[in-house]
N, C-alpha and C. Protein backbone atom coordinates (compact mmCIF):
# COMPACT_ATOMS: atom_id res chain seq x y z
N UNK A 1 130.51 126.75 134.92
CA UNK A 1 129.47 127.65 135.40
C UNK A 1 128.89 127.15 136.72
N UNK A 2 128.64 127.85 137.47
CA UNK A 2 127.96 127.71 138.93
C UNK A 2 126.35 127.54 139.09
N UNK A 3 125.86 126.87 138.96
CA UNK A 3 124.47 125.81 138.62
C UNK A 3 123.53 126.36 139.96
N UNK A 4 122.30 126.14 139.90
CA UNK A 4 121.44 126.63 141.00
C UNK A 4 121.85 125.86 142.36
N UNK A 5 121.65 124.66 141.96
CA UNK A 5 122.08 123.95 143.28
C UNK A 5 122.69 123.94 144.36
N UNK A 6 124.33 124.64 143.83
CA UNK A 6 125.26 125.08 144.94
C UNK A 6 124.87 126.35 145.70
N UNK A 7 123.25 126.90 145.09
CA UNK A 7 123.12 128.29 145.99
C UNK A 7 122.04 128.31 146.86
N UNK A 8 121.09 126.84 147.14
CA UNK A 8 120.39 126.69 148.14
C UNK A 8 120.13 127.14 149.05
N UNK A 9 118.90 127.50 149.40
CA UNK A 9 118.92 128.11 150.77
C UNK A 9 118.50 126.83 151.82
N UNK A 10 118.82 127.71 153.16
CA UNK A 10 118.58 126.62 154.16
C UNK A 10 116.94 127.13 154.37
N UNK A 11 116.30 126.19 154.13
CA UNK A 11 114.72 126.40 154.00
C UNK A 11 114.23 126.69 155.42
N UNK A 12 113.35 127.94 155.93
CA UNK A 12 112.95 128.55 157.18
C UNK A 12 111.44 127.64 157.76
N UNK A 13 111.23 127.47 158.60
CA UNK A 13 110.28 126.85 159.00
C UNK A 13 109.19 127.08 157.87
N UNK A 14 108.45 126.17 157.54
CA UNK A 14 107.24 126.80 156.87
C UNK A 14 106.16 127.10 157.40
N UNK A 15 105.40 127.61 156.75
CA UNK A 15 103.81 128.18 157.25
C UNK A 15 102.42 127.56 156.35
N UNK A 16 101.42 127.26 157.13
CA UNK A 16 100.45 126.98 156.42
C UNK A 16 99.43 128.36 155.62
N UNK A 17 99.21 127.93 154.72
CA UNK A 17 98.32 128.54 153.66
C UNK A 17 97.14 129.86 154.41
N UNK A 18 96.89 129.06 155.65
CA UNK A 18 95.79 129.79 156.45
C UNK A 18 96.22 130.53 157.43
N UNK A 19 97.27 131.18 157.85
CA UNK A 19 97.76 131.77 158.57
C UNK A 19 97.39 133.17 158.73
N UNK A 20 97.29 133.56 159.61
CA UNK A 20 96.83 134.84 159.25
C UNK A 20 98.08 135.76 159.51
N UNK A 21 98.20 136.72 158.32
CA UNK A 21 99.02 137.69 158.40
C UNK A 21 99.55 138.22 159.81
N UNK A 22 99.10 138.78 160.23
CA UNK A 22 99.08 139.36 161.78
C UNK A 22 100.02 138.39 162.36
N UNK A 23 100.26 137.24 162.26
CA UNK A 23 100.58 136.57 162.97
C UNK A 23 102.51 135.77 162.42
N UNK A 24 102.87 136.38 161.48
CA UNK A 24 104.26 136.11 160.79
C UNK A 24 104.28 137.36 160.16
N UNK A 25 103.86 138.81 160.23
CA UNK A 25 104.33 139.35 159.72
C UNK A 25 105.75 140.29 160.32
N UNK A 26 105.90 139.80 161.66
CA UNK A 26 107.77 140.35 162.71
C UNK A 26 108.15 139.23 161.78
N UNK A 27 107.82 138.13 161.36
CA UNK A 27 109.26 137.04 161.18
C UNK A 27 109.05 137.50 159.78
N UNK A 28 108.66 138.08 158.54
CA UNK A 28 108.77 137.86 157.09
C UNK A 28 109.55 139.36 157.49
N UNK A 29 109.23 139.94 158.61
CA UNK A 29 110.48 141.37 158.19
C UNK A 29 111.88 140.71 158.65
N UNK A 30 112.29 139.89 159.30
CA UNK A 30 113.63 139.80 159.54
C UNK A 30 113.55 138.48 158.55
N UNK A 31 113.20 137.62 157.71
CA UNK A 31 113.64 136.57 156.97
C UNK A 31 113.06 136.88 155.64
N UNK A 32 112.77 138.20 155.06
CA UNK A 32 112.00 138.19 153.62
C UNK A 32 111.43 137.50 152.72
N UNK A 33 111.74 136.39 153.29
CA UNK A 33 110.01 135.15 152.53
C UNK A 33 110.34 134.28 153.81
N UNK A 34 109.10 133.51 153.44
CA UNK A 34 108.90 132.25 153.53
C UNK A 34 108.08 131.11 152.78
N UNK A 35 108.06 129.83 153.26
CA UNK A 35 107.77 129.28 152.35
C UNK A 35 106.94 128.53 153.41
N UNK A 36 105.10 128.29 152.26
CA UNK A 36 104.02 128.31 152.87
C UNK A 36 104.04 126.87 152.30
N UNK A 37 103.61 125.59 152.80
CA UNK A 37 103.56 124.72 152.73
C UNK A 37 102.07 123.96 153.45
N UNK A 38 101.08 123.03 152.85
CA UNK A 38 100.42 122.40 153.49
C UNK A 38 100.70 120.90 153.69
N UNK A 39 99.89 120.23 154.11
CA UNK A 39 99.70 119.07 153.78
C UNK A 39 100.32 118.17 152.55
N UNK A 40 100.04 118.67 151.86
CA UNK A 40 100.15 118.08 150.16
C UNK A 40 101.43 118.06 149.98
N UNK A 41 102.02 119.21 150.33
CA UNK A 41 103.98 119.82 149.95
C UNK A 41 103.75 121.39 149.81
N UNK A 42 104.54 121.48 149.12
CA UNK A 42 105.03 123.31 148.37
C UNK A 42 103.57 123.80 147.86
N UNK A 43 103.59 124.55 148.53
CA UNK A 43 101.77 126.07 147.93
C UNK A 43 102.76 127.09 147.32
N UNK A 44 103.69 127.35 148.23
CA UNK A 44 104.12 128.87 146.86
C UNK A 44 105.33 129.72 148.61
N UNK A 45 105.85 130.53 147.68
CA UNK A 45 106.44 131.93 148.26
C UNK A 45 106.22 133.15 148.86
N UNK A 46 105.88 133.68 149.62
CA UNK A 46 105.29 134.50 150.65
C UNK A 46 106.77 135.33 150.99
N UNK A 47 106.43 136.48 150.10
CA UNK A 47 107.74 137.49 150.38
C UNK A 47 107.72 138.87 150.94
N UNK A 48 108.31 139.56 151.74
CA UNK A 48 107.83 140.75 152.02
C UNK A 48 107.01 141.43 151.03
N UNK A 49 107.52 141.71 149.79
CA UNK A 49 106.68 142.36 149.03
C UNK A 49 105.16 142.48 148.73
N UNK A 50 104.73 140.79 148.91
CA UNK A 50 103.60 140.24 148.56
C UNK A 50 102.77 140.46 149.19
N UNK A 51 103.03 141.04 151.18
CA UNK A 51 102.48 141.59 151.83
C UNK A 51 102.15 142.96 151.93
N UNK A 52 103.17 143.45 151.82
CA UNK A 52 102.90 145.16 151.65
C UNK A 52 102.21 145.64 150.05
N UNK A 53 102.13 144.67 149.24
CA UNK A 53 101.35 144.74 147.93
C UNK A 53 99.74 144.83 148.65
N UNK A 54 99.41 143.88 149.50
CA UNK A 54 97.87 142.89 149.29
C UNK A 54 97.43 143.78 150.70
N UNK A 55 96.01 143.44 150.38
CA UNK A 55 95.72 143.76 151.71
C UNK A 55 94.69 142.59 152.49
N UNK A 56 94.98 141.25 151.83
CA UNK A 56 94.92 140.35 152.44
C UNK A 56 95.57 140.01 154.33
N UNK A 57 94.32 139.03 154.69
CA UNK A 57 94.52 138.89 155.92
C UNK A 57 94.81 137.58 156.31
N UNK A 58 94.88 137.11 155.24
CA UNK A 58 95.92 135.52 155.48
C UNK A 58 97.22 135.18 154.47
N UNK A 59 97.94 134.25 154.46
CA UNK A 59 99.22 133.83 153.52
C UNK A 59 98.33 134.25 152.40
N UNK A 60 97.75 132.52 151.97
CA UNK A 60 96.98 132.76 150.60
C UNK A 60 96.32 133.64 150.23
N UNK A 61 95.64 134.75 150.92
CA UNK A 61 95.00 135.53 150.03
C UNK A 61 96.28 136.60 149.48
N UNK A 62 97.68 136.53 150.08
CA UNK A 62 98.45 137.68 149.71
C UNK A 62 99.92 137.20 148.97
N UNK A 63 99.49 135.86 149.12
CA UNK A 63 100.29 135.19 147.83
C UNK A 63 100.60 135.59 146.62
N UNK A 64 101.90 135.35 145.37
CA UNK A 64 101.77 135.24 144.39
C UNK A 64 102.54 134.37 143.71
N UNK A 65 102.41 134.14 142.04
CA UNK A 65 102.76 132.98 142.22
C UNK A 65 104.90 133.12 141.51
N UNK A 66 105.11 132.84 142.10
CA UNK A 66 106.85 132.47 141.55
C UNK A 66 106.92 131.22 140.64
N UNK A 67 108.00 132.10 139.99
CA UNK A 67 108.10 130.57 138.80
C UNK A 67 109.42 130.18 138.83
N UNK A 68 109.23 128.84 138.86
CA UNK A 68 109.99 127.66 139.24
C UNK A 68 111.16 127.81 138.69
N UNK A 69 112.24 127.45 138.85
CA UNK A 69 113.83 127.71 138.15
C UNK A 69 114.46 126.13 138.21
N UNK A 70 114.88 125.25 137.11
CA UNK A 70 115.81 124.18 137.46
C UNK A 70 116.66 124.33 138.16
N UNK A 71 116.87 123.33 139.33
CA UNK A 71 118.13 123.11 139.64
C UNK A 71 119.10 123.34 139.25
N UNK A 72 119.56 122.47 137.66
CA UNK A 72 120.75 122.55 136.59
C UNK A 72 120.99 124.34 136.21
N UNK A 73 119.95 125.42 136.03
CA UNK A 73 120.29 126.41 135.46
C UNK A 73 121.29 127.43 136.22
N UNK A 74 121.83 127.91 135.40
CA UNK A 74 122.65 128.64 135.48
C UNK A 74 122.47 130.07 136.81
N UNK A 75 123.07 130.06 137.70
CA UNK A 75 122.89 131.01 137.83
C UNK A 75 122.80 132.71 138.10
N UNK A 76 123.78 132.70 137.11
CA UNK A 76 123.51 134.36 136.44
C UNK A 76 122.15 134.21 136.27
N UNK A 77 121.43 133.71 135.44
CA UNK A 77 120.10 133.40 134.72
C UNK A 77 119.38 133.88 135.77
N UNK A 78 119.41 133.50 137.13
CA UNK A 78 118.62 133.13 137.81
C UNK A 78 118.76 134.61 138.65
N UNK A 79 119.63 135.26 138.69
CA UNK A 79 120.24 136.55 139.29
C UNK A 79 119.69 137.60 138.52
N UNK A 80 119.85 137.29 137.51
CA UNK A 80 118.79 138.09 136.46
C UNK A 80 117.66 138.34 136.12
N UNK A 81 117.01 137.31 136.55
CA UNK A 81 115.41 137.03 137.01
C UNK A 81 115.17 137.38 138.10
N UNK A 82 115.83 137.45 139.23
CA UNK A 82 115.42 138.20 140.53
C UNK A 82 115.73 139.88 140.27
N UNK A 83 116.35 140.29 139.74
CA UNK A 83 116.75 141.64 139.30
C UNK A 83 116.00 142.25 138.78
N UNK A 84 115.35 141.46 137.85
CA UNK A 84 114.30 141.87 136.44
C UNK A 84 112.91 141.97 137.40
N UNK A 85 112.59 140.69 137.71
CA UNK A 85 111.35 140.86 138.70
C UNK A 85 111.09 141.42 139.72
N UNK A 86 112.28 141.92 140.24
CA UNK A 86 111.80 142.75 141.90
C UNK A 86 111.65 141.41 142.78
N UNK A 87 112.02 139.69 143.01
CA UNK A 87 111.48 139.37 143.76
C UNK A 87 112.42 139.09 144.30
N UNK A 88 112.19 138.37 146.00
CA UNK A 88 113.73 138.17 146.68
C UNK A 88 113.92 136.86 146.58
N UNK A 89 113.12 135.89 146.42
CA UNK A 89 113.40 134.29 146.23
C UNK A 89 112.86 133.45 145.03
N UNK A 90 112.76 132.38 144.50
CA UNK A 90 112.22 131.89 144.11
C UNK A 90 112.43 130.51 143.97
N UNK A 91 111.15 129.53 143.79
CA UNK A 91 111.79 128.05 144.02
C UNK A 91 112.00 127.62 143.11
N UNK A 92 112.53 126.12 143.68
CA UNK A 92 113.71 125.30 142.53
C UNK A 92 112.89 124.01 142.55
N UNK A 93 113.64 123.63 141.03
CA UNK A 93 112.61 122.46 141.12
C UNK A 93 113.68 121.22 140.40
N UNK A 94 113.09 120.25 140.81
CA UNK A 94 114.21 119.13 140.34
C UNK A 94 113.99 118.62 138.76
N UNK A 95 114.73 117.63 138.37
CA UNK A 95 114.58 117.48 137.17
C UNK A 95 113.24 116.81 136.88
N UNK A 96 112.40 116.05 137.97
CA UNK A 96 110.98 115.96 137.51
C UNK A 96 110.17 116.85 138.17
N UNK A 97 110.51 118.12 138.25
CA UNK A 97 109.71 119.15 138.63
C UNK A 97 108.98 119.69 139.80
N UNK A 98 109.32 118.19 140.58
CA UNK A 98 109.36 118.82 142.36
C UNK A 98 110.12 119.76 142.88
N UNK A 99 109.36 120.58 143.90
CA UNK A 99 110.01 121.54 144.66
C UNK A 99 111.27 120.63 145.66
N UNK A 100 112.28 121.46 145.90
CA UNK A 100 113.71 120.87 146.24
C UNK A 100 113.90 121.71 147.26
N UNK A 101 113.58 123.13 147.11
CA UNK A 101 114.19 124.19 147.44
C UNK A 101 114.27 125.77 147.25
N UNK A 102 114.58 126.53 147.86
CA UNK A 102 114.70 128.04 147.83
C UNK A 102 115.77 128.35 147.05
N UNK A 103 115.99 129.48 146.02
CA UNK A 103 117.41 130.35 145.97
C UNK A 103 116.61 131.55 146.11
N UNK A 104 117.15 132.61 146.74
CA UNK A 104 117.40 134.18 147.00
C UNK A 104 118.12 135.02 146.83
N UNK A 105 117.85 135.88 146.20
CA UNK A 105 118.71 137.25 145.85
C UNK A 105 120.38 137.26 147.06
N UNK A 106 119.55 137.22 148.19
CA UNK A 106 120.31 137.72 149.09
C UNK A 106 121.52 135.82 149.69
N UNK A 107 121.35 135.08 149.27
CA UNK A 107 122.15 133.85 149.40
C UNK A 107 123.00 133.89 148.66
N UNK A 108 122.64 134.57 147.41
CA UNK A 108 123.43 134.40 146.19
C UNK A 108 124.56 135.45 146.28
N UNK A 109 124.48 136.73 146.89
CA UNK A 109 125.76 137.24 147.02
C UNK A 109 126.65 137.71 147.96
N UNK A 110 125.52 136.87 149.28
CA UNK A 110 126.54 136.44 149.94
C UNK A 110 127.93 135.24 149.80
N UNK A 111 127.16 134.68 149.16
CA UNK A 111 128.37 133.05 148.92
C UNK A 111 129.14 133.71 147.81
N UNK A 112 128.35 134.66 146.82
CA UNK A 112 129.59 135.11 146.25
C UNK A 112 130.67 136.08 146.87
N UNK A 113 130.03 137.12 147.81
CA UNK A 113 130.89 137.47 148.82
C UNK A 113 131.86 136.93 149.25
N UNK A 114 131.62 135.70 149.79
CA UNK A 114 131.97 134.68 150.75
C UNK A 114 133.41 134.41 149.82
N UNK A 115 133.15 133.92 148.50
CA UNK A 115 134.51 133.72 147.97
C UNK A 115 135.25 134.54 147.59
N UNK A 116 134.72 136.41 147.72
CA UNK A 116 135.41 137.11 147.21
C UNK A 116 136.67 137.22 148.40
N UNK A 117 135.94 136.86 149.62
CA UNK A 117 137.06 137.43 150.93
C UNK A 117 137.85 136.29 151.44
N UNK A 118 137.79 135.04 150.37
CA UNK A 118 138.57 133.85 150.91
C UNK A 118 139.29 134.17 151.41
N UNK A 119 140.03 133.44 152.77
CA UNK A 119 140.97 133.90 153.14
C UNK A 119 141.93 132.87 152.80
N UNK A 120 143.50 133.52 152.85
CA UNK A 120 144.60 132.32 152.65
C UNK A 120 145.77 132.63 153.64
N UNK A 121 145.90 131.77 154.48
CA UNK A 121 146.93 132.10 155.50
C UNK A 121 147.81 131.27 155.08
N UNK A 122 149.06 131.63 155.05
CA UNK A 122 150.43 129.87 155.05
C UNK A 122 151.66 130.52 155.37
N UNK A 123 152.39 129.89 156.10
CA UNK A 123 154.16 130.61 156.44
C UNK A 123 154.44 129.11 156.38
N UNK A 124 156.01 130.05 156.62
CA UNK A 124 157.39 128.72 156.37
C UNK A 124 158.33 129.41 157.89
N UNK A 125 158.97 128.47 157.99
CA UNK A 125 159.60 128.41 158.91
C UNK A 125 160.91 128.08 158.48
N UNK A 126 161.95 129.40 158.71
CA UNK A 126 163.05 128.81 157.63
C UNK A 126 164.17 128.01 158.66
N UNK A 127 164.77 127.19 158.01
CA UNK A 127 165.84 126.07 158.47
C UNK A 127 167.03 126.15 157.81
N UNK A 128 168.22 126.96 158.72
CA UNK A 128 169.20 127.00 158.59
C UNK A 128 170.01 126.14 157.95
N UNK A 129 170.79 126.14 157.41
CA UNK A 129 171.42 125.00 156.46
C UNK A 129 172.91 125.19 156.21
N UNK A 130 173.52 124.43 155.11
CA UNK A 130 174.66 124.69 154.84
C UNK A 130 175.02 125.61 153.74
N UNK A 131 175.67 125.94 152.97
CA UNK A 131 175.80 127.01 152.08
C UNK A 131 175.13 126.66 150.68
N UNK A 132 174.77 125.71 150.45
CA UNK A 132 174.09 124.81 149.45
C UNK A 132 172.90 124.45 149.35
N UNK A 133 172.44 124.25 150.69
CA UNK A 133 171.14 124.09 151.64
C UNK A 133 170.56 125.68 151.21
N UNK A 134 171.28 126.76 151.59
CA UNK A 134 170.84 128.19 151.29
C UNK A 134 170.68 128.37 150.01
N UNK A 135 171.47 128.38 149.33
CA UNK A 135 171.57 128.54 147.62
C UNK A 135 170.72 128.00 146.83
N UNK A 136 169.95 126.34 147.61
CA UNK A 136 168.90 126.13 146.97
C UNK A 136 167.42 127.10 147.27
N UNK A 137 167.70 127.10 148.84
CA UNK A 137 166.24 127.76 149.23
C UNK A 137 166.18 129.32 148.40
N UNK A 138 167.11 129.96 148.39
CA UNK A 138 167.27 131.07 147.27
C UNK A 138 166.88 131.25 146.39
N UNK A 139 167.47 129.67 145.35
CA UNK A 139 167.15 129.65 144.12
C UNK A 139 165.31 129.37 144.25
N UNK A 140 164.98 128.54 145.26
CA UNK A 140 163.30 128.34 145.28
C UNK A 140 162.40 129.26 145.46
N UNK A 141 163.25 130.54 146.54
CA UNK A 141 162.46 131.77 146.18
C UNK A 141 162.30 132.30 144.84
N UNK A 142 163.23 132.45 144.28
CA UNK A 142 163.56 132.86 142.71
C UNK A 142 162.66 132.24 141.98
N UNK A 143 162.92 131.65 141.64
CA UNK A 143 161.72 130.50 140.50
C UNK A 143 160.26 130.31 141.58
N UNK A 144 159.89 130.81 142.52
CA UNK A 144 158.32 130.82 143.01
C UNK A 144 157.85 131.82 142.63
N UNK A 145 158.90 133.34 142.57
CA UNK A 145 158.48 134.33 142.37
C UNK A 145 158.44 134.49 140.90
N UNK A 146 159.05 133.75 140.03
CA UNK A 146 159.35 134.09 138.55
C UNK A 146 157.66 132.87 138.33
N UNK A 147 157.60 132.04 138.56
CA UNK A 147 157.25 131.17 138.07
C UNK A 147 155.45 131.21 138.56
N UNK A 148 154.84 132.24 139.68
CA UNK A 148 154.06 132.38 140.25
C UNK A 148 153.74 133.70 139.73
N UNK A 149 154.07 134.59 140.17
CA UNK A 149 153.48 136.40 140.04
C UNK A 149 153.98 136.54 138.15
N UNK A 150 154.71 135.93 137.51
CA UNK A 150 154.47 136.03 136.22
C UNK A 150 152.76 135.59 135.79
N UNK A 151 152.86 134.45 135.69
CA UNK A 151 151.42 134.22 135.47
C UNK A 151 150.11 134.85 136.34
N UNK A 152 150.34 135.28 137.35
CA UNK A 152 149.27 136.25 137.80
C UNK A 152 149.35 137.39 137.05
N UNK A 153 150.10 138.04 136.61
CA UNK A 153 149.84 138.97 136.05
C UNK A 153 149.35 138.62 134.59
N UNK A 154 149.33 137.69 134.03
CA UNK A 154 148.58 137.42 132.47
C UNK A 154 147.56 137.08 132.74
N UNK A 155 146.61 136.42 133.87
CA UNK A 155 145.94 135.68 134.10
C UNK A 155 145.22 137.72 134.76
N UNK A 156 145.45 138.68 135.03
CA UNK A 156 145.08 139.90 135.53
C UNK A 156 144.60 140.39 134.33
N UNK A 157 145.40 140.60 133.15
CA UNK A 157 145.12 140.70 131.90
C UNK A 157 144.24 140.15 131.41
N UNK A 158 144.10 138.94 131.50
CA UNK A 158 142.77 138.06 130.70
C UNK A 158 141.46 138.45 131.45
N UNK A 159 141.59 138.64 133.13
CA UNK A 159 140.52 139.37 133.67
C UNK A 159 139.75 140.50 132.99
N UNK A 160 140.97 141.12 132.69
CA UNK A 160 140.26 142.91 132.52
C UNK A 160 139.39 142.68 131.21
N UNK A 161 140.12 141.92 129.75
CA UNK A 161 139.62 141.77 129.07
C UNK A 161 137.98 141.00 129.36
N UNK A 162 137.92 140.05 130.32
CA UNK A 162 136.85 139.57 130.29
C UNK A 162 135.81 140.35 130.81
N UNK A 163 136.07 141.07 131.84
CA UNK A 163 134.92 142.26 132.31
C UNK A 163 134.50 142.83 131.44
N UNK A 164 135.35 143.47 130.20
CA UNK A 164 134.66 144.05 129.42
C UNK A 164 133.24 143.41 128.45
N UNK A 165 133.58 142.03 128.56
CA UNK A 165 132.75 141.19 128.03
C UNK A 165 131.76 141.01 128.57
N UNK A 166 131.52 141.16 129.67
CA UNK A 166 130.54 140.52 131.41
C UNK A 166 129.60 140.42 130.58
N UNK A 167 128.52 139.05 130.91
CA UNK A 167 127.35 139.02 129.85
C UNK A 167 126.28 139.57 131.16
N UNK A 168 126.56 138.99 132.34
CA UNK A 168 125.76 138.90 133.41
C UNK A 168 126.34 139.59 134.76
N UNK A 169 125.40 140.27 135.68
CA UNK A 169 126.27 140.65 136.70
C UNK A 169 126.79 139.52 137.52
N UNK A 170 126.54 138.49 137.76
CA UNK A 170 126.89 137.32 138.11
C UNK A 170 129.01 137.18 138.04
N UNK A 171 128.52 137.34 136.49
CA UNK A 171 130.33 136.93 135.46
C UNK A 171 130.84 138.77 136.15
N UNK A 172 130.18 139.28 136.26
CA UNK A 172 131.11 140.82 136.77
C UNK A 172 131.61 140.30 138.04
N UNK A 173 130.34 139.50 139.10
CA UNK A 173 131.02 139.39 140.61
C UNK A 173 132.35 138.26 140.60
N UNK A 174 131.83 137.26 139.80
CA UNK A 174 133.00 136.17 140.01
C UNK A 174 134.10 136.88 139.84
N UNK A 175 134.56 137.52 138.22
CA UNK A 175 135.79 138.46 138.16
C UNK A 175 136.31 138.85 139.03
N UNK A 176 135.74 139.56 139.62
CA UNK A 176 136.08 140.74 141.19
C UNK A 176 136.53 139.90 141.75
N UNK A 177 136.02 138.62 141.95
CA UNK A 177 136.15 137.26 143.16
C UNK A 177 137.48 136.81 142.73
N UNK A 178 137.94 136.76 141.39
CA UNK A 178 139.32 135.83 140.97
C UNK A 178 140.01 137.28 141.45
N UNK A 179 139.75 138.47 140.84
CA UNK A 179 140.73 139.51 140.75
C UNK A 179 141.00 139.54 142.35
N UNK A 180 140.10 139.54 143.08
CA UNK A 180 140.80 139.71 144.47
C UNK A 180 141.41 138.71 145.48
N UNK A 181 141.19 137.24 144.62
CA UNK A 181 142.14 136.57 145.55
C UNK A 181 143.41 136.14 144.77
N UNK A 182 143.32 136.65 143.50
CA UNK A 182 144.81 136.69 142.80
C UNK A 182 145.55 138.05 143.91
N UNK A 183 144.78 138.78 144.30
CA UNK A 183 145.81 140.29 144.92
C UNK A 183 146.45 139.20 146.15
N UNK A 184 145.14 138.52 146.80
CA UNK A 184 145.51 138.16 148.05
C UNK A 184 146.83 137.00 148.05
N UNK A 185 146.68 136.43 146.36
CA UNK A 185 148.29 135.42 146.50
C UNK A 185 149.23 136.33 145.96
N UNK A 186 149.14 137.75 145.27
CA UNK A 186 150.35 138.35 145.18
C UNK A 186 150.93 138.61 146.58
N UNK A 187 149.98 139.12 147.42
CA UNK A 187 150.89 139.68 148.99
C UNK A 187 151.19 138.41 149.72
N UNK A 188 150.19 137.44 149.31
CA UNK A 188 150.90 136.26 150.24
C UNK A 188 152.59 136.00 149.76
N UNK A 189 152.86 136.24 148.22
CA UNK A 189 154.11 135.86 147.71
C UNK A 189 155.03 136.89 148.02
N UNK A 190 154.48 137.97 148.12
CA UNK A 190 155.71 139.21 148.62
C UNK A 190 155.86 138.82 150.73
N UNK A 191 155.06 138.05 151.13
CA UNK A 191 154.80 138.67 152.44
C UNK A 191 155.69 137.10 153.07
N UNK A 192 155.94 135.70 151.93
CA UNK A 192 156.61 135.00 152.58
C UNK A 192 158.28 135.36 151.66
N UNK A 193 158.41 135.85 150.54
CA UNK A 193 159.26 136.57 150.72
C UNK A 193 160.11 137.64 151.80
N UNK A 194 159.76 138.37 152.51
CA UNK A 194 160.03 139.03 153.30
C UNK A 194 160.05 137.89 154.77
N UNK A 195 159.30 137.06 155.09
CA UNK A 195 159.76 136.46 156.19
C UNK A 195 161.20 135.50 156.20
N UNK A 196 160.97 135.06 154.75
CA UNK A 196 162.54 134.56 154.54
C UNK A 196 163.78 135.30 154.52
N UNK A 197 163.47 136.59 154.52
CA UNK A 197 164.96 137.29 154.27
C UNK A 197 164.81 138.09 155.78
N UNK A 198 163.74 137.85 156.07
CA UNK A 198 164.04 138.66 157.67
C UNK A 198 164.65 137.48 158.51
N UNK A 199 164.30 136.24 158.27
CA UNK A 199 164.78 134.96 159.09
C UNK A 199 165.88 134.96 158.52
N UNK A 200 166.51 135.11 157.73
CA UNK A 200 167.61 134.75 156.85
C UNK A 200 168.77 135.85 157.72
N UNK A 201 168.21 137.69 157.54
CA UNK A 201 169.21 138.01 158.25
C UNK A 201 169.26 137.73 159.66
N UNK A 202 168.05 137.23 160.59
CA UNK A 202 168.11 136.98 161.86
C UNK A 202 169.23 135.87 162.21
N UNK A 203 169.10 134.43 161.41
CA UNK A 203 169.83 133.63 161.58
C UNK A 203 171.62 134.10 160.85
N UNK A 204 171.81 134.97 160.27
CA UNK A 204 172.89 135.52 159.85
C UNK A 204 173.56 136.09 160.97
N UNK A 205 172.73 137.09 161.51
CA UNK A 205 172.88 137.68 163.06
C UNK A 205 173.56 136.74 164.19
N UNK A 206 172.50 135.91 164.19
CA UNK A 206 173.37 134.70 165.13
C UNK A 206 174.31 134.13 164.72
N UNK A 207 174.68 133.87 163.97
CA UNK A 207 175.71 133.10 163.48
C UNK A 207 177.14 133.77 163.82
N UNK A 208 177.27 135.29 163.76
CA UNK A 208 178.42 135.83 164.25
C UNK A 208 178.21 136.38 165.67
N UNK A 209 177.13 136.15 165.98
CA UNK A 209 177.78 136.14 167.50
C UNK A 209 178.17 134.94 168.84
């Protein structure tokens, strides 16, 4: 399971407690919180919402308060609690209960984004050989393709079944995330297939002339 930790945000300048609205409310529309900090450490979360709620004229008076999420937890959990609550961030706290850090609605599916569109680039460069030399590289296509896109397709199967299960939208996005970079190693396996047999008849080509 994918733990709070790995979904950190990169923490935005902070703001003091006494600030007056007027004066961060262009930056909370392009960064949807921030995080108000004094002296001491961590005061709390300051999110768009909290402003267009209040009609407070500083941070603190238009504050509210967010509750803390472990590090260690899970987070679907934590995706689910921003969902449930309407809020866009909330802080993290370490295992003795200091503030560490931000997670946000909006971090969280981007990085899951992020792995849905992995990319995977790789070619081969084929090397002419002797008739044996060929017969193996043949046989290695053969058994990559038997031995590769078989198990993607059971491993497609065990997907579908598991969506139906999804406990969390979290377990729905990862799915999507395996299901689409299993597509992206099926075409990678059809697509260095095809460069081998296009090199294959190219160097065939040359060979009789």
């Amino acid at each position: 399971m994918m733990n709070v930790g790995f979904f950190l945000s990169s923490e935005p300048a902070p703001v003091a407690p006494d600030t007056p609205i007027s004066a961060i409310r262009q930056r909370i529309a392009g960064e949807k919180y921030l995080v108000v900090k004094d002296s001491g450490g961590y005061v709390g979360l300051l999110t768009q919402a909290d402003v267009l709620r209040s009609d407070g004229e500083t941070v603190t008076e238009c504050l509210t308060e967010k509750p803390f999420v472990p590090m260690r937890r899970e987070v679907g959990e934590v995706l689910n609690l921003l969902i449930e609550r309407g809020i866009a961030a909330v802080p993290v706290a370490d295992d003795e209960g200091k503030y560490v850090g931000t997670i946000s609605f909006d971090d969280i599916v981007n990085i899951l984004c992020g792995i849905v569109n992995a990319r995977i680039d790789i070619s081969f460069t084929n090397i002419v050989g002797s008739a044996d030399v060929e017969q193996a590289k043949q046989s290695f296509i053969a058994q990559m393709q038997h031995n590769i896109k078989n198990p993607l397709q059971v491993i497609y199967s065990a997907l579908r079944l598991l969506e139906n299960d999804a406990k969390t939208q979290e377990h729905t996005l990862l799915i999507h995330a395996i299901e689409n970079n299993l597509r992206r190693i099926d075409l990678l396996m059809n697509d260095l297939t095809k460069q081998y047999l296009c090199m294959g008849r190219a160097a065939e080509a040359t060979a009789r002339q």
